[in-house]
C-alpha atoms as a PDB file:
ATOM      1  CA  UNK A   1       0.000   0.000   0.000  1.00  0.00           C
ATOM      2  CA  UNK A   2       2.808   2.275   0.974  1.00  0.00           C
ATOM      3  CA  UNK A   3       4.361   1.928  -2.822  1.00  0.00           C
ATOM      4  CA  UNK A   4       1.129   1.949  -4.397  1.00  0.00           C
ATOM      5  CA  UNK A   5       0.435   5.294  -2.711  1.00  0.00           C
ATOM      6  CA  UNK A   6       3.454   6.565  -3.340  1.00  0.00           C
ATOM      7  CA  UNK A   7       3.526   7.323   0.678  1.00  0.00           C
ATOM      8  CA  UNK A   8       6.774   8.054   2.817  1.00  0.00           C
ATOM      9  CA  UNK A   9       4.865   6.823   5.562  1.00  0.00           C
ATOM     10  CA  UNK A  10       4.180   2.987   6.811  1.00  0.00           C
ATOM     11  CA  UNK A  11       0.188   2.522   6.438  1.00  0.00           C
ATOM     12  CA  UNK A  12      -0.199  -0.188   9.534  1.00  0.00           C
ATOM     13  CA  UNK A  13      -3.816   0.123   9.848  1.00  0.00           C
ATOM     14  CA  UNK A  14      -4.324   0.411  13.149  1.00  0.00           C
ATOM     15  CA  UNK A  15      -6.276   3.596  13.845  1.00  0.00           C
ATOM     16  CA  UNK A  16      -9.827   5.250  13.283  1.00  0.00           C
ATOM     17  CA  UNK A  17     -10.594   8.675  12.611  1.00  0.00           C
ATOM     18  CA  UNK A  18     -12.863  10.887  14.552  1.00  0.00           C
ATOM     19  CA  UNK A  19     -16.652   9.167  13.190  1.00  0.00           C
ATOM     20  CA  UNK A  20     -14.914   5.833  14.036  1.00  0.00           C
ATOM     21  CA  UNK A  21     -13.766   4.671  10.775  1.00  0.00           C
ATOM     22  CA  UNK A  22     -10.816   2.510   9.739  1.00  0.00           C
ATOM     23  CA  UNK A  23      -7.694   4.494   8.557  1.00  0.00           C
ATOM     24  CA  UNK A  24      -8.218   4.119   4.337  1.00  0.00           C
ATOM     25  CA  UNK A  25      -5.308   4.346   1.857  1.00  0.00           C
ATOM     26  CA  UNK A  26      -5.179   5.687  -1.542  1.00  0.00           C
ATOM     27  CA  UNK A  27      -6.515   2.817  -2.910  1.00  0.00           C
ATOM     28  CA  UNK A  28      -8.266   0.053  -1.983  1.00  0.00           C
ATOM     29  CA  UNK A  29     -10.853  -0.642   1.275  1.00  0.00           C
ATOM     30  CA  UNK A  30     -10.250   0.970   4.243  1.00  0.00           C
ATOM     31  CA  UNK A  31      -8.460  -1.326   6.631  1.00  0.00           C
ATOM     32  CA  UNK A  32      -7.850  -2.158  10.607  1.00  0.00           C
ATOM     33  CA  UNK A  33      -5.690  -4.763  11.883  1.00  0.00           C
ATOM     34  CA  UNK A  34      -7.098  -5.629  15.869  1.00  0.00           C
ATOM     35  CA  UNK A  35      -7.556  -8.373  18.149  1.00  0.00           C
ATOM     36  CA  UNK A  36     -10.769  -8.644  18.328  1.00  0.00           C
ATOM     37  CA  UNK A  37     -10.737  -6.838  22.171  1.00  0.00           C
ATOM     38  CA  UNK A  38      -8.965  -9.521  23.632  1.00  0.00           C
ATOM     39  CA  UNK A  39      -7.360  -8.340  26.836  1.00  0.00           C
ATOM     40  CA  UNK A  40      -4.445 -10.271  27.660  1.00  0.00           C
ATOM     41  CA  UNK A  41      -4.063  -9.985  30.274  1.00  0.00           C
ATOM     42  CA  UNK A  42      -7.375 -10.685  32.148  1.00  0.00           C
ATOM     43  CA  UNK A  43      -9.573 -12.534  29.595  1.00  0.00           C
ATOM     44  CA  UNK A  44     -10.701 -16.367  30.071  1.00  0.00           C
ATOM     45  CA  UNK A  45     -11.883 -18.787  27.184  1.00  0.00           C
ATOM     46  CA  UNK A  46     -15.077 -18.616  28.463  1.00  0.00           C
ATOM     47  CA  UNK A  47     -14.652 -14.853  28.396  1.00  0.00           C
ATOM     48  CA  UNK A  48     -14.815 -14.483  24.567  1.00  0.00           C
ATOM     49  CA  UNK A  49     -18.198 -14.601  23.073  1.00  0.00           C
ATOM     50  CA  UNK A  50     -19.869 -14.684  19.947  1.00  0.00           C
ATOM     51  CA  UNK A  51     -21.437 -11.657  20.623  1.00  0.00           C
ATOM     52  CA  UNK A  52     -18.575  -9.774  21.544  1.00  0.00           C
ATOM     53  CA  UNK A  53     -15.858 -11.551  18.907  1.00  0.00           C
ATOM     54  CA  UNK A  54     -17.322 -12.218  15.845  1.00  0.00           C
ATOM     55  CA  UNK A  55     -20.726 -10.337  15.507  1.00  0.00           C
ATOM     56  CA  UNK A  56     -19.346  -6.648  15.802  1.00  0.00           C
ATOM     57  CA  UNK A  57     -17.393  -7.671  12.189  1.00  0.00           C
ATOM     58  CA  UNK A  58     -20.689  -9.095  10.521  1.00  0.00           C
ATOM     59  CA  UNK A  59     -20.556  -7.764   6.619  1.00  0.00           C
ATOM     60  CA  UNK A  60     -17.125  -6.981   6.922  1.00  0.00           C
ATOM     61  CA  UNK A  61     -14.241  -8.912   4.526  1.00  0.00           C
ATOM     62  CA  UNK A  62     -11.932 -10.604   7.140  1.00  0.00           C
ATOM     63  CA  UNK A  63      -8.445 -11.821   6.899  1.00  0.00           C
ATOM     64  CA  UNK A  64      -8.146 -13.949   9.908  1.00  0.00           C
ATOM     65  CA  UNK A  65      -4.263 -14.733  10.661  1.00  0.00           C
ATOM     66  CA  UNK A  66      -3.532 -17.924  12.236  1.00  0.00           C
ATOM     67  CA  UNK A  67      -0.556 -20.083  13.082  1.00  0.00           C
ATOM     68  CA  UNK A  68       0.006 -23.529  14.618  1.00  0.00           C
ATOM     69  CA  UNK A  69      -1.153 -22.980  18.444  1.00  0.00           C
ATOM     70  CA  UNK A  70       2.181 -24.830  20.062  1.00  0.00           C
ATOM     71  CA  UNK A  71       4.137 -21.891  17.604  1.00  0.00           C
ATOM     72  CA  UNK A  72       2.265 -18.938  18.826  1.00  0.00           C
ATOM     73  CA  UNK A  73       2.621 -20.174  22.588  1.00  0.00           C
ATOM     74  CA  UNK A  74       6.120 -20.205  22.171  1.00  0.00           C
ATOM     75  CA  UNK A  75       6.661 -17.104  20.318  1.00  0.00           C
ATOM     76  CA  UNK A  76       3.642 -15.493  22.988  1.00  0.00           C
ATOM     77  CA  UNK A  77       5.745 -16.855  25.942  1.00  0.00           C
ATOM     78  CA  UNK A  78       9.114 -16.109  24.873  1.00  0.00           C
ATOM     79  CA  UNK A  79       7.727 -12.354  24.300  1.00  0.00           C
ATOM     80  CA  UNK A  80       6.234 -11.894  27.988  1.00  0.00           C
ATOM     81  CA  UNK A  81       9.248 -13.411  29.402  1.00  0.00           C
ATOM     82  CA  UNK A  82      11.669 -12.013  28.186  1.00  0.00           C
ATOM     83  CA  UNK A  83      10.028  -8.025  26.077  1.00  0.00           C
ATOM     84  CA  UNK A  84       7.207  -7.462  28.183  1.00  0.00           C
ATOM     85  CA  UNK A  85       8.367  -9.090  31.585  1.00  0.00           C
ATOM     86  CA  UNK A  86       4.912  -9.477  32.035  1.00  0.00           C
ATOM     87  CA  UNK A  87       5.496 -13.680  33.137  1.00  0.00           C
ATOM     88  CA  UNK A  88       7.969 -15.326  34.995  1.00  0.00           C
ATOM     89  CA  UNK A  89       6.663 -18.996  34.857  1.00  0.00           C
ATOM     90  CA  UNK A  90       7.815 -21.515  32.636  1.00  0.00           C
ATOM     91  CA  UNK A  91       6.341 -22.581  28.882  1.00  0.00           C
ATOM     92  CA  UNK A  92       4.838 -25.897  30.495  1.00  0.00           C
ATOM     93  CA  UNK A  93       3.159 -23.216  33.195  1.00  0.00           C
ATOM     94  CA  UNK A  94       2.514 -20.800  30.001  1.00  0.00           C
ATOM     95  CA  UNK A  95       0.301 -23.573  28.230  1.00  0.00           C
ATOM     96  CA  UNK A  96      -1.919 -24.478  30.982  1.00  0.00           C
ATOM     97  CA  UNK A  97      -2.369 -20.709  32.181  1.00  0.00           C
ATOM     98  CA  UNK A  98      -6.219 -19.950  32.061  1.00  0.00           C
ATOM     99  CA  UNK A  99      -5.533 -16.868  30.571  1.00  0.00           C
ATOM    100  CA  UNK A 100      -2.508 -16.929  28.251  1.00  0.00           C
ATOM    101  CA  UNK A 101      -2.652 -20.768  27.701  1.00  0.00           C
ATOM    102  CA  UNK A 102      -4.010 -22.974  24.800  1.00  0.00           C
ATOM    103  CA  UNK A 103      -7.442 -22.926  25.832  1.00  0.00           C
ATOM    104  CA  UNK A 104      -8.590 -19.717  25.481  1.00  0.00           C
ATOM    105  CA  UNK A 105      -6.225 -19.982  21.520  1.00  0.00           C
ATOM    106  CA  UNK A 106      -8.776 -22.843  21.167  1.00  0.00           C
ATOM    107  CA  UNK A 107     -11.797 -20.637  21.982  1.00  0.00           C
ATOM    108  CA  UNK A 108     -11.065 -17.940  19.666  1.00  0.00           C
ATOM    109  CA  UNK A 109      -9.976 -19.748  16.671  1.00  0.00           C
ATOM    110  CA  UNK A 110     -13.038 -21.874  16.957  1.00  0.00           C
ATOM    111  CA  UNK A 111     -15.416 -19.162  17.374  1.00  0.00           C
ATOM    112  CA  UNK A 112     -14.653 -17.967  13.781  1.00  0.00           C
ATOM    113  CA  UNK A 113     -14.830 -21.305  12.683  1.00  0.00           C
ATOM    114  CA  UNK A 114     -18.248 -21.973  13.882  1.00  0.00           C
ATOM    115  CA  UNK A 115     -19.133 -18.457  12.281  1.00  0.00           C
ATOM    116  CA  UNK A 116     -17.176 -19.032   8.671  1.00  0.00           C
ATOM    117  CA  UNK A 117     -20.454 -19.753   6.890  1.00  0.00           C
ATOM    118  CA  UNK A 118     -21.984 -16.136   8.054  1.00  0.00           C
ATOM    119  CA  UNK A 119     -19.012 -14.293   6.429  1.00  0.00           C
ATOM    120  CA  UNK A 120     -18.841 -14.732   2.512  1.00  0.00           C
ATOM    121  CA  UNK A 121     -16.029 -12.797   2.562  1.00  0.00           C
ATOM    122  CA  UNK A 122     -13.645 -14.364   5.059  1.00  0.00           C
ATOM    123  CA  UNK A 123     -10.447 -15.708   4.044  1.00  0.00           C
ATOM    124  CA  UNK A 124      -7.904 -17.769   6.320  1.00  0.00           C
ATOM    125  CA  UNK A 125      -4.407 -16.800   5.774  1.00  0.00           C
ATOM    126  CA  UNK A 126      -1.679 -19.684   7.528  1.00  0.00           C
ATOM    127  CA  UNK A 127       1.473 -18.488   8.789  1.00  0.00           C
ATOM    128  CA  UNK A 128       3.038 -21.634   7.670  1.00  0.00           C
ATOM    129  CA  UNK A 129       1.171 -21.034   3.797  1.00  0.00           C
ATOM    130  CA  UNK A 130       3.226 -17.676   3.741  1.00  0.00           C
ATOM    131  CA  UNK A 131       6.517 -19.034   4.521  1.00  0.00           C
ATOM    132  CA  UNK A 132       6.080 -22.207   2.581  1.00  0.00           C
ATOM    133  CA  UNK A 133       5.372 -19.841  -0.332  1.00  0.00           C
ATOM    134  CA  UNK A 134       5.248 -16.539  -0.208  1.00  0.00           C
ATOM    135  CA  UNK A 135       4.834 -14.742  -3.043  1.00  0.00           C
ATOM    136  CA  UNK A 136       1.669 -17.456  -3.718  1.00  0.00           C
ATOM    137  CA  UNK A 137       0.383 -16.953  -0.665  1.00  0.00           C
ATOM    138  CA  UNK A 138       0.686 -13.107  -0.578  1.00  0.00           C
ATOM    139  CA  UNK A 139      -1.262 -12.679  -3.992  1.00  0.00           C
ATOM    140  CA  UNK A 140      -4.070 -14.477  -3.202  1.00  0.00           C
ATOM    141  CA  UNK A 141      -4.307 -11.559  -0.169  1.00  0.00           C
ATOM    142  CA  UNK A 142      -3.572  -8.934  -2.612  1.00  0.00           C
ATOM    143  CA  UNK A 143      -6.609 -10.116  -5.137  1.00  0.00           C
ATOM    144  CA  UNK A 144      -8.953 -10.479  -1.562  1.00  0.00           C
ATOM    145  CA  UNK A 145      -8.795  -6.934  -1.224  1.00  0.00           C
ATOM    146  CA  UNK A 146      -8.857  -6.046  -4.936  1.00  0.00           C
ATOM    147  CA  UNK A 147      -6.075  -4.585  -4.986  1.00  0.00           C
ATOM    148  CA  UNK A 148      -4.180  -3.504  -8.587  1.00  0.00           C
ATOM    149  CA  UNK A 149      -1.654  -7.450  -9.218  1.00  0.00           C
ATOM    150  CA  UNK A 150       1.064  -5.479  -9.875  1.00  0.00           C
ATOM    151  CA  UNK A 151       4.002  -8.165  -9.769  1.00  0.00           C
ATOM    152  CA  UNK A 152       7.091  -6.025  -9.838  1.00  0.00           C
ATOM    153  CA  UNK A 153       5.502  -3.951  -6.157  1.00  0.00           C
ATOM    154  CA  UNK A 154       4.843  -7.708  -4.723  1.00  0.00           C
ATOM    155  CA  UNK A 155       7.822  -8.794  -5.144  1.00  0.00           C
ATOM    156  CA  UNK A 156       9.511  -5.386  -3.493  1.00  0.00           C
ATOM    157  CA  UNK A 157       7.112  -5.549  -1.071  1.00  0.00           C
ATOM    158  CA  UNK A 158       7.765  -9.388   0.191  1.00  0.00           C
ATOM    159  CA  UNK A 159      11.619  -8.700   0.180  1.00  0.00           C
ATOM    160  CA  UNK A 160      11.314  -5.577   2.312  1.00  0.00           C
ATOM    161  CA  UNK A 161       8.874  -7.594   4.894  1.00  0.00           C
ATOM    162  CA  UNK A 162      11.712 -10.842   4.614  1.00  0.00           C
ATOM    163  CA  UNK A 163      12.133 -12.440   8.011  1.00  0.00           C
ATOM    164  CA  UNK A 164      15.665 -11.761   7.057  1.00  0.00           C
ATOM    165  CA  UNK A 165      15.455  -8.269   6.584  1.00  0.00           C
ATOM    166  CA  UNK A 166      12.983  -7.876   9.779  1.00  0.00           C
ATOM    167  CA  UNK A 167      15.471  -8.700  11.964  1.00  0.00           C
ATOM    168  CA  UNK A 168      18.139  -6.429  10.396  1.00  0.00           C
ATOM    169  CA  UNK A 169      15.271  -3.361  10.621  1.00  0.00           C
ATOM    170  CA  UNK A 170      14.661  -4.070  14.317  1.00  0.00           C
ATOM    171  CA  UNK A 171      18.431  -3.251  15.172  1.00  0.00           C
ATOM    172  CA  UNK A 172      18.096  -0.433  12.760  1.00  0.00           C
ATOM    173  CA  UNK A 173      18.429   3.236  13.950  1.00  0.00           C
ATOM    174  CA  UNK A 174      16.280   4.254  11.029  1.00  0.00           C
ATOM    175  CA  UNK A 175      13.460   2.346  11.492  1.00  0.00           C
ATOM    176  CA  UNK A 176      12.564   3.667  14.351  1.00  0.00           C
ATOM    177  CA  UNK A 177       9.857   5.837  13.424  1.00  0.00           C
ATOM    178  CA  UNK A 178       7.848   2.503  12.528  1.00  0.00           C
ATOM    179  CA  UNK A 179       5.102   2.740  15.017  1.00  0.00           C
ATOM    180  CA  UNK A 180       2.181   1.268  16.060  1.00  0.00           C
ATOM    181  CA  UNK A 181      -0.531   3.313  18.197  1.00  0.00           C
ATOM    182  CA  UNK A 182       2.354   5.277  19.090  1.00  0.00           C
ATOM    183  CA  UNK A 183       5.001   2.889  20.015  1.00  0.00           C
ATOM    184  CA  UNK A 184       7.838   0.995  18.439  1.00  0.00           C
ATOM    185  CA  UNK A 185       6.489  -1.650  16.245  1.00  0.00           C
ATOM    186  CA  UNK A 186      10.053  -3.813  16.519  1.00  0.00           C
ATOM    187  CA  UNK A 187       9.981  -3.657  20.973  1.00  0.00           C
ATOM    188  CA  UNK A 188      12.690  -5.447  21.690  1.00  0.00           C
ATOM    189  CA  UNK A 189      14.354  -6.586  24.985  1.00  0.00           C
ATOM    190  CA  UNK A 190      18.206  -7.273  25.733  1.00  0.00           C
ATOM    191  CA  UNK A 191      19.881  -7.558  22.607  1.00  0.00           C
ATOM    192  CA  UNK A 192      22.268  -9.440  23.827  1.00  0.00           C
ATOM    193  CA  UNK A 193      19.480 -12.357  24.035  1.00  0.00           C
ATOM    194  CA  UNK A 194      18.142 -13.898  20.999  1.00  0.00           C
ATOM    195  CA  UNK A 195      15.216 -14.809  22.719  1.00  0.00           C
ATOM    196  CA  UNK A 196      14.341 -11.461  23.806  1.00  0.00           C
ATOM    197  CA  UNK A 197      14.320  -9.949  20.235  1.00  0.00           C
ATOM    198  CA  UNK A 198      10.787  -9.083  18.743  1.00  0.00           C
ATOM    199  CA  UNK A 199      11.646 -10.694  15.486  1.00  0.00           C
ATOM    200  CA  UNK A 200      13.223 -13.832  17.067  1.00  0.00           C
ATOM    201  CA  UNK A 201      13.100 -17.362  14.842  1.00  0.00           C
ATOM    202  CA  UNK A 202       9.740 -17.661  12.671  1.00  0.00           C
ATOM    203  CA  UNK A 203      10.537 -21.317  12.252  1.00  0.00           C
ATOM    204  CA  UNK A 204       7.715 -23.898  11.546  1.00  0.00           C
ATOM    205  CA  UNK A 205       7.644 -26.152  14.135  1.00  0.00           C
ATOM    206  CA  UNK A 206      10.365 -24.484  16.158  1.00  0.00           C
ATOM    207  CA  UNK A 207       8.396 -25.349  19.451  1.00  0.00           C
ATOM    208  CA  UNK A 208       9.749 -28.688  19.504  1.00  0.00           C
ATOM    209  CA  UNK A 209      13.134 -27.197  20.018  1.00  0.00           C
ATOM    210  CA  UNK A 210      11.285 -26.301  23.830  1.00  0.00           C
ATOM    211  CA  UNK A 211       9.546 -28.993  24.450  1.00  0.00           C
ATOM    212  CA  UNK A 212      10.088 -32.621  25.096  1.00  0.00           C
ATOM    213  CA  UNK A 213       8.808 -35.497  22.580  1.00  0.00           C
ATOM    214  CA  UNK A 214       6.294 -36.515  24.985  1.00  0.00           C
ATOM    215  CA  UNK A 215       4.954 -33.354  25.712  1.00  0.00           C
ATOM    216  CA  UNK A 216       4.660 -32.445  22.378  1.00  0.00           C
ATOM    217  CA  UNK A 217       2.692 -35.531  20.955  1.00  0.00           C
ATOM    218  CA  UNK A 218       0.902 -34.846  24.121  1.00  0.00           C
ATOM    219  CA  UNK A 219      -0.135 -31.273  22.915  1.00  0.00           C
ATOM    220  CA  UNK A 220      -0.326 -32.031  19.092  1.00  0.00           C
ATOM    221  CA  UNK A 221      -3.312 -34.880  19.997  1.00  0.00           C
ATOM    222  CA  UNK A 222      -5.030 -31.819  22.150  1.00  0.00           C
ATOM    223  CA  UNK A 223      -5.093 -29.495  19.330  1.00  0.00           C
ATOM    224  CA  UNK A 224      -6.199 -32.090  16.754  1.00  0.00           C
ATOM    225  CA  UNK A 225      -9.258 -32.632  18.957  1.00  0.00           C
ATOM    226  CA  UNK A 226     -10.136 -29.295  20.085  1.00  0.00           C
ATOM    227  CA  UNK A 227      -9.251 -27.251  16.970  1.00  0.00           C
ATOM    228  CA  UNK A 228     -11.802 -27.546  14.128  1.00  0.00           C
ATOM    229  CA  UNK A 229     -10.125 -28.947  11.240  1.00  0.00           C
ATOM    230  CA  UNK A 230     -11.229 -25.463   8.874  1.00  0.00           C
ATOM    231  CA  UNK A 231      -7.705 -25.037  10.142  1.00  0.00           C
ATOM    232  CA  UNK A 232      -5.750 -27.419   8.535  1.00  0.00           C
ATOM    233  CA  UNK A 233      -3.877 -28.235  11.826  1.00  0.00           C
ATOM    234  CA  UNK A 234      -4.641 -31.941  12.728  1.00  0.00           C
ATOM    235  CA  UNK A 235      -1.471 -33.226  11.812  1.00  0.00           C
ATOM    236  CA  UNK A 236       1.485 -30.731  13.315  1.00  0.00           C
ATOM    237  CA  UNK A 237       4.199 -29.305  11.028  1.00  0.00           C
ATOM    238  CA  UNK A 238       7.752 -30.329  11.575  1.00  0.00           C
ATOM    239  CA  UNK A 239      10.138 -28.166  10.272  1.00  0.00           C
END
């Protein structure tokens, strides 16, 4: 959007104006990138409703993001731990906690999938389709939001937003005015610690690199039965 629009800025899509609209570009729909008013701190599986979740986006298009749950604990827990010092338990503790843990990951995701049929215009985009192919993945997003296929801005687009090149930017003096609701989109702890770093591995399947075997085919057969299959994450991806 930002090369389309010719725009010095970043356009990150996370504010409304004054009548409560989403921040618009250019070109194309106007856009917001939320949550869904999770709290993270305080709110419970059973604390995320229909109601509250899904209905407030009825008749909207909807990307919904997702990534294998045991990834996003890891990635979640390392974060707290170590950026936000917001836990001090460890991942085992993480993935039961009522609040932060896999349950209320469960809840969430499967809220949207019991809703899929009441949004024509809802498309699921995989973390592990995007870095399995990229460029693929990326133009099927780009044609969702009918937005101009203009190849040669893809591919500049995808090499600026490479993992690679993330975790050069987030060192980066001059990429500090990147900013989301007014602070530093790349927050990052000590950099002396890999772990703490905001862009830290991105690997598929990297949680078994924290986990033991047993515990992990332990947590694999929990999300194959509590995660509708919409999600394409009954059988866990190994790296």
């Amino acid at each position: 959007m930002q090369l389309l629009c010719s725009s010095e800025d970043m356009l990150l899509f996370g504010r409304y104006d004054l009548f409560g609209r989403c921040e618009k570009a250019c070109i194309g729909p106007a856009m917001n990138f939320n949550h869904g008013k999770l709290q993270w701190d305080n709110h419970h599986a059973e604390d995320l409703s229909y109601e509250e979740f899904v209905q407030p986006f009825m008749g909207k298009k909807i990307i919904l993001l997702s990534r294998y749950p045991l990834d996003v604990m890891v990635s979640n827990w390392a974060y707290d731990v170590n950026i936000a010092k917001t836990y001090e338990g460890d991942l085992p503790a993480y993935l039961d906690d009522p609040i932060r843990g896999l349950g209320r990951l469960f809840r969430f995701h499967n809220l949207w999938a019991s809703a899929r049929d009441e949004f024509p215009g809802l498309m699921l985009s995989r973390y592990e389709d995007m870095r399995d192919n990229t460029a693929l993945h990326f133009r099927k997003i780009v044609e969702f939001l009918e937005l101009p296929l203009k190849l040669e801005i893809i591919g500049e687009a995808i090499e600026y937003a490479s993992f690679s090149n993330m975790k050069n930017m987030q060192f980066n003096k001059s990429e500090e005015n990147i900013k989301v609701d007014k602070a530093k989109l790349f927050r990052t702890g000590d950099p002396g610690n890999a772990e703490a770093h905001h862009v830290r591995r991105g690997k598929v399947g990297g949680y078994r690199d924290y986990l033991t075997d047993s515990v992990s085919t332990k947590l694999e057969a929990s999300i194959e039965n509590e995660m509708v299959d919409w999600f394409g994450y009954s059988h866990p991806f190994h790296s």
